[in-house]
Protein backbone atom coordinates (compact mmCIF):
# COMPACT_ATOMS: atom_id res chain seq x y z
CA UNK A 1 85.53 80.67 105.96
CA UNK A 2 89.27 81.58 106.06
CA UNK A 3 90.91 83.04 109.28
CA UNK A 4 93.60 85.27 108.82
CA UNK A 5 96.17 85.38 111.43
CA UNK A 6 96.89 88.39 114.27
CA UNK A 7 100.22 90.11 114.52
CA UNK A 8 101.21 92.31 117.13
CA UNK A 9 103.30 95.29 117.09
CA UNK A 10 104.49 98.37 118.94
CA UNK A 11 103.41 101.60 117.25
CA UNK A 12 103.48 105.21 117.52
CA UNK A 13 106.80 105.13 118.93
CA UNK A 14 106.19 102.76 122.21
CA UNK A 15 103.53 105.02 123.00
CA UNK A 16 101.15 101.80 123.64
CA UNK A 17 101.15 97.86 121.89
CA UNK A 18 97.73 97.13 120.27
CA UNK A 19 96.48 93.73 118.83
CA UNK A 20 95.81 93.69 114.51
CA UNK A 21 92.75 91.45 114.45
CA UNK A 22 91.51 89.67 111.22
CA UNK A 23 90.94 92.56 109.13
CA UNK A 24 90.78 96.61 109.58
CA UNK A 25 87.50 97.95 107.98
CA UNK A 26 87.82 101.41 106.30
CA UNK A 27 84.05 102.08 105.49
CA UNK A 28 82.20 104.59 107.86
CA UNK A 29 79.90 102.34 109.34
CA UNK A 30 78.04 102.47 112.93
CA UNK A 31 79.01 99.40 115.30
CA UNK A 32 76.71 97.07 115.30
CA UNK A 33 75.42 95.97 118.83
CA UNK A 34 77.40 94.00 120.97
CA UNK A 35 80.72 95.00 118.89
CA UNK A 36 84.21 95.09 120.25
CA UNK A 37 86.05 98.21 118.48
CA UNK A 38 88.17 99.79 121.09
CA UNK A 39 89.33 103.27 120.02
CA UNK A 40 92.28 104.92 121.12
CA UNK A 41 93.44 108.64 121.69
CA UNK A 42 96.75 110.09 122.07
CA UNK A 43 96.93 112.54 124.77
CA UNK A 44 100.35 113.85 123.15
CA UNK A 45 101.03 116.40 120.58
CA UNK A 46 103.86 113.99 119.46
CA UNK A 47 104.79 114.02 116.08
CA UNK A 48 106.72 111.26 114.46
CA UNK A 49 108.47 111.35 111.27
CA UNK A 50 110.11 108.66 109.46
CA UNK A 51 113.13 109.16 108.03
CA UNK A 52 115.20 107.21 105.18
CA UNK A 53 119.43 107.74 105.58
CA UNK A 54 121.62 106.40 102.09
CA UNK A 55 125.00 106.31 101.56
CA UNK A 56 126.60 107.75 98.08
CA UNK A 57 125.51 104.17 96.74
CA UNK A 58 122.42 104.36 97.81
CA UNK A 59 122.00 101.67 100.58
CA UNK A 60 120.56 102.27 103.72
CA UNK A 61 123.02 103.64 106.87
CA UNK A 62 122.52 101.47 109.94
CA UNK A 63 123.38 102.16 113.73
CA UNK A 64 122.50 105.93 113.83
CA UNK A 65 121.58 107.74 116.76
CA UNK A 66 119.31 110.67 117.64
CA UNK A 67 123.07 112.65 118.03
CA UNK A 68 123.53 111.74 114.21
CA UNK A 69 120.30 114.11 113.28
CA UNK A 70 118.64 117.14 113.85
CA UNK A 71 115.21 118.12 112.98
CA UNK A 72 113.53 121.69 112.14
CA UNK A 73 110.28 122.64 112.62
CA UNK A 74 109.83 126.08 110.25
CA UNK A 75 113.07 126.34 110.48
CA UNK A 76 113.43 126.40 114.12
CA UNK A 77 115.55 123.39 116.15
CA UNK A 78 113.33 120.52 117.41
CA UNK A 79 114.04 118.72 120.39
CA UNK A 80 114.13 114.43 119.40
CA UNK A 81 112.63 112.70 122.60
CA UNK A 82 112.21 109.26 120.67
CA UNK A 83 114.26 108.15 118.46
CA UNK A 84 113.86 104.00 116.93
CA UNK A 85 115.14 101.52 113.75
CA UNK A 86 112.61 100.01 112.20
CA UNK A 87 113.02 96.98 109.98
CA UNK A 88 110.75 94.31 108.69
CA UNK A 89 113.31 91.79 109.53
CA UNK A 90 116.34 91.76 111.13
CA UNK A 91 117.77 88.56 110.26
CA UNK A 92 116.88 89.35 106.15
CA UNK A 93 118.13 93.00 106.64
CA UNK A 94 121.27 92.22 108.61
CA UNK A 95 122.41 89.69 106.13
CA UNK A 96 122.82 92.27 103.58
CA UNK A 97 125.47 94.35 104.89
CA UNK A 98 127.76 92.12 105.89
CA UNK A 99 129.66 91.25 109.44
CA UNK A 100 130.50 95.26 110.24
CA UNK A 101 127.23 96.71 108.77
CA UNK A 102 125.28 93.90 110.97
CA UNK A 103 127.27 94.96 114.27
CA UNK A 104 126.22 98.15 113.47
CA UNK A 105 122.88 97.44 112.80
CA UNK A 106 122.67 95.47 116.07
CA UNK A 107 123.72 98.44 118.21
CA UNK A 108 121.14 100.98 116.81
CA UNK A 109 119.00 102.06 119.38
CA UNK A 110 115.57 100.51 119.92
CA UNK A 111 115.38 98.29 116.99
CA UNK A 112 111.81 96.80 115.91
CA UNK A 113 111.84 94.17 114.45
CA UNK A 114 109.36 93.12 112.30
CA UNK A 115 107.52 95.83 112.00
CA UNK A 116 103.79 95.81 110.30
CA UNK A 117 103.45 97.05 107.47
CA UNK A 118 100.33 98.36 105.54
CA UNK A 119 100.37 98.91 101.84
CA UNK A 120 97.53 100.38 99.87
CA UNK A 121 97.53 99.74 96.40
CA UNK A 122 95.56 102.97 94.42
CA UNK A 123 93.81 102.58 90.83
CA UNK A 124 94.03 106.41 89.24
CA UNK A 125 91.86 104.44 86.47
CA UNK A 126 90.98 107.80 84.97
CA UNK A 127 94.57 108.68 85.11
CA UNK A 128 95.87 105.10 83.54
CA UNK A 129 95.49 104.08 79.84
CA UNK A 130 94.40 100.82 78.77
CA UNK A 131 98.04 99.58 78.14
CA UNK A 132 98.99 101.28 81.24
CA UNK A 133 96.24 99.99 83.39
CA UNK A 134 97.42 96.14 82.28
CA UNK A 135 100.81 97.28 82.96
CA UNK A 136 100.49 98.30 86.86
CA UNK A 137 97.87 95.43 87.34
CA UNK A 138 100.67 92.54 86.59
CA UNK A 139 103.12 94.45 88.42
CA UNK A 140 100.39 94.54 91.91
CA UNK A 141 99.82 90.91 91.22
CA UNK A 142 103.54 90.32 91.29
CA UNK A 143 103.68 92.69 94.45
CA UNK A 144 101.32 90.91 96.06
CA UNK A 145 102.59 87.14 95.76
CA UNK A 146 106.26 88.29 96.15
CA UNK A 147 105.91 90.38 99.68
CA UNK A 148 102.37 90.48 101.47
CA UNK A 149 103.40 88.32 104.38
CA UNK A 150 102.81 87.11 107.67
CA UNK A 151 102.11 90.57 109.91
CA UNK A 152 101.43 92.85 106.25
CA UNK A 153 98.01 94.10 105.64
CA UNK A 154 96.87 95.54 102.58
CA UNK A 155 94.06 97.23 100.21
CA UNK A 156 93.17 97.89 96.95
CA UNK A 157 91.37 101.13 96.02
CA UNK A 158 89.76 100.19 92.68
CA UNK A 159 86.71 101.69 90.68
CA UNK A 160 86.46 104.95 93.30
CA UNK A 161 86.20 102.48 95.89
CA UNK A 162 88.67 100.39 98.53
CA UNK A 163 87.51 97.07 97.66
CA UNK A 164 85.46 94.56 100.16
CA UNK A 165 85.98 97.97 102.22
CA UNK A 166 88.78 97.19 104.52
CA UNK A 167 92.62 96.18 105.04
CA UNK A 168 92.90 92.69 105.04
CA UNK A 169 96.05 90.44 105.03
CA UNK A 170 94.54 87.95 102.32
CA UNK A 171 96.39 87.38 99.53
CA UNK A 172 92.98 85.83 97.53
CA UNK A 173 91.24 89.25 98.57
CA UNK A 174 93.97 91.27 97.47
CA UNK A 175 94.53 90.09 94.19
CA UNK A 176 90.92 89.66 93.81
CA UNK A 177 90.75 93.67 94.31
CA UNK A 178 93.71 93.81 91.61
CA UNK A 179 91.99 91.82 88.54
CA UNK A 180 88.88 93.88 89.27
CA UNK A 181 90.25 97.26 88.33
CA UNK A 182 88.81 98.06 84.46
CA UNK A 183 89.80 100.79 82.36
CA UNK A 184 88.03 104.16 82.85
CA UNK A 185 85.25 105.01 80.17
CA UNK A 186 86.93 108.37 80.13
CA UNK A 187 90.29 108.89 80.57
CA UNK A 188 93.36 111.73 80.29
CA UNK A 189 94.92 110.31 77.44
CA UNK A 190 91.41 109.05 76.00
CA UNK A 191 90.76 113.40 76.34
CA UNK A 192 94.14 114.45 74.83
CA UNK A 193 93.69 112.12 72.01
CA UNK A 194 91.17 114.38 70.13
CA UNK A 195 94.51 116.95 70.21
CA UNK A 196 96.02 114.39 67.17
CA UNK A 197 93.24 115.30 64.98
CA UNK A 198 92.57 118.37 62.96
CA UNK A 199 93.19 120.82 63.97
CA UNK A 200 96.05 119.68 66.30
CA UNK A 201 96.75 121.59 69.79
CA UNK A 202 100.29 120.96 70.61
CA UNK A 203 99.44 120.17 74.54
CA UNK A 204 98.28 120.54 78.08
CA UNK A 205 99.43 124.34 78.77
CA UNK A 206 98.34 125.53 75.26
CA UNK A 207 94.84 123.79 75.88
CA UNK A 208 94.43 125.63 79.63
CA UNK A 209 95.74 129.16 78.05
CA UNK A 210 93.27 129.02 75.22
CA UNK A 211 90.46 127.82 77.82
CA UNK A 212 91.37 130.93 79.63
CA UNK A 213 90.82 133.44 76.97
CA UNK A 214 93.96 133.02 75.18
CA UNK A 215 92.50 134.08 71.66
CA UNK A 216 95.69 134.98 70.06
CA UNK A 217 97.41 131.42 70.72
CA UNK A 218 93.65 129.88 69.01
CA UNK A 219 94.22 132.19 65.91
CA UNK A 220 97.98 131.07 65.58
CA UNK A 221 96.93 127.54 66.14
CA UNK A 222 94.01 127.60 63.80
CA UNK A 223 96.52 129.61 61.06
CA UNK A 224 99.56 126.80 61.34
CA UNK A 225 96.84 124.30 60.83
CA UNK A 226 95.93 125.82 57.65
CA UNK A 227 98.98 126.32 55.89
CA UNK A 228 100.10 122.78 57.07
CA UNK A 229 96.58 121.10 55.13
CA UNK A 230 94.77 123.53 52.96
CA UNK A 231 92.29 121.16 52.36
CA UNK A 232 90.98 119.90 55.56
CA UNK A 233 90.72 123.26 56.58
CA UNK A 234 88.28 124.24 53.83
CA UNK A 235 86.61 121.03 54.12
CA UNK A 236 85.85 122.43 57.97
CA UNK A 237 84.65 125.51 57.20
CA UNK A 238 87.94 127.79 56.86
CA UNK A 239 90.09 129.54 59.36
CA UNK A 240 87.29 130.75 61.17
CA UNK A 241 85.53 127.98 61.93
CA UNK A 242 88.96 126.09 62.65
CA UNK A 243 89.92 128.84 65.74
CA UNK A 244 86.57 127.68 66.70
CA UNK A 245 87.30 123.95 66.68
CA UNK A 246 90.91 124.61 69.14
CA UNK A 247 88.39 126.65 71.13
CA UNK A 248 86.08 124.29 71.61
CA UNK A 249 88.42 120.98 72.39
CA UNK A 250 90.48 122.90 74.55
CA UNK A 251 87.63 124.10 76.60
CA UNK A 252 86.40 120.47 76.24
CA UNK A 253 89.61 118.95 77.79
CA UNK A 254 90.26 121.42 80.51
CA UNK A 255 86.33 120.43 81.90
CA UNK A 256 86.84 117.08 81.54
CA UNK A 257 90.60 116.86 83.25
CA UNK A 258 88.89 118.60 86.32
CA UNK A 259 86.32 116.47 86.86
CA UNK A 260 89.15 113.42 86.46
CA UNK A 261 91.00 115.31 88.57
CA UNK A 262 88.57 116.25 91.20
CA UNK A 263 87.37 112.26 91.72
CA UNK A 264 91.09 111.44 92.21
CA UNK A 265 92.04 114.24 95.28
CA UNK A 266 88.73 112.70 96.79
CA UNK A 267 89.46 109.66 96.56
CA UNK A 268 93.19 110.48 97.82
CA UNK A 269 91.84 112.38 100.87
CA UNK A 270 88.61 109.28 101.44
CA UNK A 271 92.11 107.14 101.74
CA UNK A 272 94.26 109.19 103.43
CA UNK A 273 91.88 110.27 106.05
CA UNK A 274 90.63 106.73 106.95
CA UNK A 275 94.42 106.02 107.37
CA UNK A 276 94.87 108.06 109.79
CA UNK A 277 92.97 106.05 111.95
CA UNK A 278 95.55 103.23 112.29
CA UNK A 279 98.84 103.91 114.02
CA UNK A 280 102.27 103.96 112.65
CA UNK A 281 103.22 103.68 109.33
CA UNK A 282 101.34 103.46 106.06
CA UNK A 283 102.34 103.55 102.64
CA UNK A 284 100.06 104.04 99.53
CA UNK A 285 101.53 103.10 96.30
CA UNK A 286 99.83 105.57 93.63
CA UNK A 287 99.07 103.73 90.01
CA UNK A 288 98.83 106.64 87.40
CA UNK A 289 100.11 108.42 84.57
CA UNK A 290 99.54 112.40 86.63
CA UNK A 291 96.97 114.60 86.23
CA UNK A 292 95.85 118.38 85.42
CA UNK A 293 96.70 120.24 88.97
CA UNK A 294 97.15 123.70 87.24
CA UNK A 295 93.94 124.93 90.05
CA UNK A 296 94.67 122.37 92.65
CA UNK A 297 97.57 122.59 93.62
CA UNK A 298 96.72 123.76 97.12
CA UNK A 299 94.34 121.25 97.84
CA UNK A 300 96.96 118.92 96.83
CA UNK A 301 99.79 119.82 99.02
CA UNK A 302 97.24 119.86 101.42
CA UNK A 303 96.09 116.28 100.96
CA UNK A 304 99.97 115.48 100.87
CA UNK A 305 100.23 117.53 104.65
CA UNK A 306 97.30 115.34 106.19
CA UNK A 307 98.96 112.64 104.61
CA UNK A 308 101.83 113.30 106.75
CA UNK A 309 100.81 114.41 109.48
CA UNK A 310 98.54 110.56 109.71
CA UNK A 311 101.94 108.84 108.72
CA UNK A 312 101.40 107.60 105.50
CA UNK A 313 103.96 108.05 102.97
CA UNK A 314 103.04 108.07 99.12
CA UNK A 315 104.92 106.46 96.42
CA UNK A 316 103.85 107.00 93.04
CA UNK A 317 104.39 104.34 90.09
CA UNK A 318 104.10 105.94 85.74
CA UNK A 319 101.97 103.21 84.13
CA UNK A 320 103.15 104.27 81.04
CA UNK A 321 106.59 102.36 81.33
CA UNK A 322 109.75 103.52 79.59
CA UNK A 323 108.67 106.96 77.94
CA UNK A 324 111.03 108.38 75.19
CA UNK A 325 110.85 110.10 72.59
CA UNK A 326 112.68 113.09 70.95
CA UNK A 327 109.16 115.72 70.41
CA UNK A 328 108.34 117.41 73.26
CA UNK A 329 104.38 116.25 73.19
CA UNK A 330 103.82 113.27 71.87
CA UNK A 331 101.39 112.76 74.53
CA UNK A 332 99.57 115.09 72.14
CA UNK A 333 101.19 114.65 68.42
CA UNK A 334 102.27 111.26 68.36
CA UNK A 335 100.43 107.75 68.50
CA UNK A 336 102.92 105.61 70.08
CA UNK A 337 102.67 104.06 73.27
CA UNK A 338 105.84 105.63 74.66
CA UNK A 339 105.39 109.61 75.51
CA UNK A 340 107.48 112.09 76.36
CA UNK A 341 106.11 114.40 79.47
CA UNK A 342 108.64 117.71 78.88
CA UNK A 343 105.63 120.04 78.28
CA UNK A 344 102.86 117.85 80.61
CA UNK A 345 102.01 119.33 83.88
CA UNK A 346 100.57 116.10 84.70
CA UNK A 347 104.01 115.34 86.48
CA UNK A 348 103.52 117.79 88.93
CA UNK A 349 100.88 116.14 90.69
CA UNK A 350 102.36 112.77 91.59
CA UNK A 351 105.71 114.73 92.76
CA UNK A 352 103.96 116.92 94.96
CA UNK A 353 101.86 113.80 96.98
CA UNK A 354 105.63 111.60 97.25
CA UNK A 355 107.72 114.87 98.21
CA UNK A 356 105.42 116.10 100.62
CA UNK A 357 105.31 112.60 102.43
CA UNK A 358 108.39 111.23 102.07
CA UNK A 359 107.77 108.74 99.53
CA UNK A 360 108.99 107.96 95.74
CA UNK A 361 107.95 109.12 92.48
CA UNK A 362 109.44 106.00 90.40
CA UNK A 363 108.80 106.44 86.66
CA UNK A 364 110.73 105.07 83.09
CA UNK A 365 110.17 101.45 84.52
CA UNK A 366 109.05 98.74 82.26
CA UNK A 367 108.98 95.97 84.47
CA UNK A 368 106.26 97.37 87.12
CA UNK A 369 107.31 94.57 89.70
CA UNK A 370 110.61 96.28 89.53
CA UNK A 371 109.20 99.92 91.07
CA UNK A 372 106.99 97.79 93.35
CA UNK A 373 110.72 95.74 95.14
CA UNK A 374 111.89 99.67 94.72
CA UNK A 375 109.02 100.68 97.25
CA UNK A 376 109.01 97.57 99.68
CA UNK A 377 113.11 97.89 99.66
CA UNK A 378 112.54 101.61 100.84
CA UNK A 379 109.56 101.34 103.41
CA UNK A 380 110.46 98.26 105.39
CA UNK A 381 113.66 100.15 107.16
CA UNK A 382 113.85 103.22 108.67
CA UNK A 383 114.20 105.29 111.26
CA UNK A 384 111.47 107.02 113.53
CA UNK A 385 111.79 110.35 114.91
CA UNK A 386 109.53 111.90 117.52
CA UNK A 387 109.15 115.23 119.00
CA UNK A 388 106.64 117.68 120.88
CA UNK A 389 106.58 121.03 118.79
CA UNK A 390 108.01 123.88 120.51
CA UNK A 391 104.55 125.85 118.82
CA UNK A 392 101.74 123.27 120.33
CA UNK A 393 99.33 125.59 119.04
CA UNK A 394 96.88 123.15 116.70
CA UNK A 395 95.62 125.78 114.37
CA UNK A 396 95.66 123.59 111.10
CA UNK A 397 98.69 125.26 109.83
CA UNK A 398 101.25 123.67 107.68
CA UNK A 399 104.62 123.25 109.39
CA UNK A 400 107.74 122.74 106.99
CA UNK A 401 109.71 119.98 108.33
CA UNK A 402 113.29 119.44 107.75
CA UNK A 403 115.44 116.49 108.71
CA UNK A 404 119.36 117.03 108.47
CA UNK A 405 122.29 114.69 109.39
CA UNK A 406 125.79 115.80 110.95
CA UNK A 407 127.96 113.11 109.30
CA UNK A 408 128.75 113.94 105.59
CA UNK A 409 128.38 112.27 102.52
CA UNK A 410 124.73 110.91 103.46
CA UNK A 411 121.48 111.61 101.93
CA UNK A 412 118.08 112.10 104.07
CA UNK A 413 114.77 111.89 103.18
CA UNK A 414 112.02 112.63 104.89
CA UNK A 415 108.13 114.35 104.83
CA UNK A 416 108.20 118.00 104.03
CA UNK A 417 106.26 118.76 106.82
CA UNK A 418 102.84 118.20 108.33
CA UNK A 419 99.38 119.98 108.94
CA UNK A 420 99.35 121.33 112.73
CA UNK A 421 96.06 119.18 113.71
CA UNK A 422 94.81 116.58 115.98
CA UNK A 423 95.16 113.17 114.86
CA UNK A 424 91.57 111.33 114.55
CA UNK A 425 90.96 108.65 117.09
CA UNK A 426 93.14 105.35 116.35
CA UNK A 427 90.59 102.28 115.75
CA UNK A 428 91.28 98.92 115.47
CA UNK A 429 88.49 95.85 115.16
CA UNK A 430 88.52 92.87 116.46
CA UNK A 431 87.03 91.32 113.22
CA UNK A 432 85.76 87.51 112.96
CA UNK A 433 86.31 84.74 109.81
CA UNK A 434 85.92 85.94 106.52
């Protein structure tokens, strides 16, 4: 039996100090008798937003204040009544930026230092290709052995499920969760492989316009594929039965992407939603190569909102590496690893989840432990802003948020805005030994 360690922090902007314990379950389960799970319920509309300042070279801007920012809510002037630095640690961050950028640093206002984080590693395994699935799997391994530390908790979702059903902050548990992940028995580029053969359809969009009745594009198709081989067109049973061939694969793919599709937005919101449930900040590091989002994409930016609005920002990590080039669907034409995505709405998806909360879309990487530093670089300092809504109306609207800065020459990022709800209560458990 191994005990893991507590950590303390201060979360949801000084609000109120709670205890980690041992591990934080994320399964719905009913407390068993005798149980010590003490649950916790802002009485605030407060809504905090973290926000990421660079310079033109891209390093993070110490010793802001609130005066240094303003923030809109739909547009409208909000007023900032908390206003905090976070940073995992101030002695590692400070020694970065040198004897001015640390005096700086060391007059921001309300510096934590510290601070917990809470990573969530997420298998899109019917998103990920075999070469792309070993890809993302060294670089968590390296993630996990480089930076889960004292005071970090983590999880793996893996196989539709987080595994051993909690956050935890052991490294043996966590990579355990890693070398578990297996490739999907069907996945996107397993589907858009059948596009290669006779009679080729050139992509994603041509597939969803023929599903959709799109007869003229099928007869072109099926005509092109014709002239180009004579013979295997008469060996299928002529142009006829060719148009019906597109017909049928595109028809095929388009089911088969929205059922992939479908199991990961559940999966996102399962994640998302149990997240909520902890204070302060999360961060879920999405392992995929996109998806088809051509009739979801409402339910995603909606998944992104309640992502927001619970405070966990989503980064999102391209399995597939360096991807060059020069056709403009090789996804669909070509064989080789590498793939360009010009034509492939699949990009759309991942962009939507990391804009809408704050995070990264990090893609064209080779070495995955690379994007992973990228990520932990980026989430362990910020800045927290909080303010009460001048519309405290909780009608489970979305509310465009906008984060500006008065001093020129800096870049802000921050979550494009949040879903107008209550937050679900905040649980931790006391757990015992593993």
């Amino acid at each position: 039996m191994i005990r893991i360690g507590r950590v303390t922090g201060c979360v949801v902007l000084g609000l109120f100090c709670m205890a980690l314990a041992d591990s934080i379950p994320l399964r719905d389960e009913r407390p068993q008798s005798g149980s010590s799970q003490p649950t916790f319920r802002s009485s605030t509309t407060l809504v905090q937003v973290d926000v990421i300042v660079l310079d033109g070279r891209g390093d993070f801007v110490p010793g802001l204040t609130a005066d240094d920012l303003t923030i809109l809510e739909d547009g409208r002037p909000q007023k900032i009544q908390q206003f905090f630095l976070v940073a995992h640690e101030r002695a590692a961050y400070s020694s970065t930026l040198g004897d001015e950028g640390a005096q700086r640093y060391e007059n921001a206002s309300q510096t934590e230092d510290r601070a917990q984080r809470v990573f969530v590693v997420f298998f899109d395994e019917g998103h990920l290709a075999n070469d792309s699935l070993m890809r993302v799997k060294k670089g968590a391994v390296q993630f996990i052995n480089a930076h889960i530390g004292p005071g970090d908790f983590g999880g793996v979702f893996v196989n539709g499920a987080m595994y051993g059903g909690r956050l935890t902050a052991s490294r043996t548990e966590l990579l355990a969760g890693v070398h578990s992940a297996v490739p999907a028995f069907d996945n996107r580029q397993g589907l858009l492989s059948a596009f290669r053969q006779f009679p080729r359809i050139p992509g994603e969009i041509d597939a969803v316009r023929i599903a959709e009745g799109g007869r003229e594009l099928a007869e072109r198709l099926a005509l092109e594929a014709c002239r180009e081989d004579l013979f295997e067109c008469e060996r299928t049973g002529g142009l006829g039965q060719v148009e019906n061939t597109i017909e049928k694969k595109a028809r095929q793919y388009v089911r088969h992407a929205r059922v992939l599709t479908g199991d990961t937005m559940q999966n996102l919101g399962y994640v998302v939603s149990r997240l909520s449930r902890i204070p302060g900040r999360k961060t879920v590091v999405l392992l995929s190569e996109g998806f088809f989002i051509e009739d979801s994409r409402v339910m995603l930016q909606r998944i992104a909102a309640q992502a927001a609005r619970g405070g966990t920002a989503i980064y999102s990590i391209d399995g597939r590496g360096l991807i060059h080039g020069p056709q403009g669907t090789p996804d669909v034409l070509s064989p080789e690893p590498a793939r360009s995505t010009v034509f492939d709405t699949g990009e759309d998806g991942p962009t939507i989840l990391t804009a809408g909360t704050g995070g990264l879309r990090l893609r064209n990487i080779d070495d995955i432990s690379r994007a992973f530093n990228i990520i932990v670089r980026d989430t362990s300092t910020y800045y927290v802003i909080g303010y009460e809504p001048d519309n405290p109306t909780l009608d489970g609207k979305f509310r465009k948020i906008e984060v500006k800065t008065r001093i020129g020459g800096l870049n802000v990022r921050a979550r494009k805005g949040h879903v107008a709800s209550a937050l679900p209560p905040m649980e931790v458990q006391r757990g015992g030994r593993e």
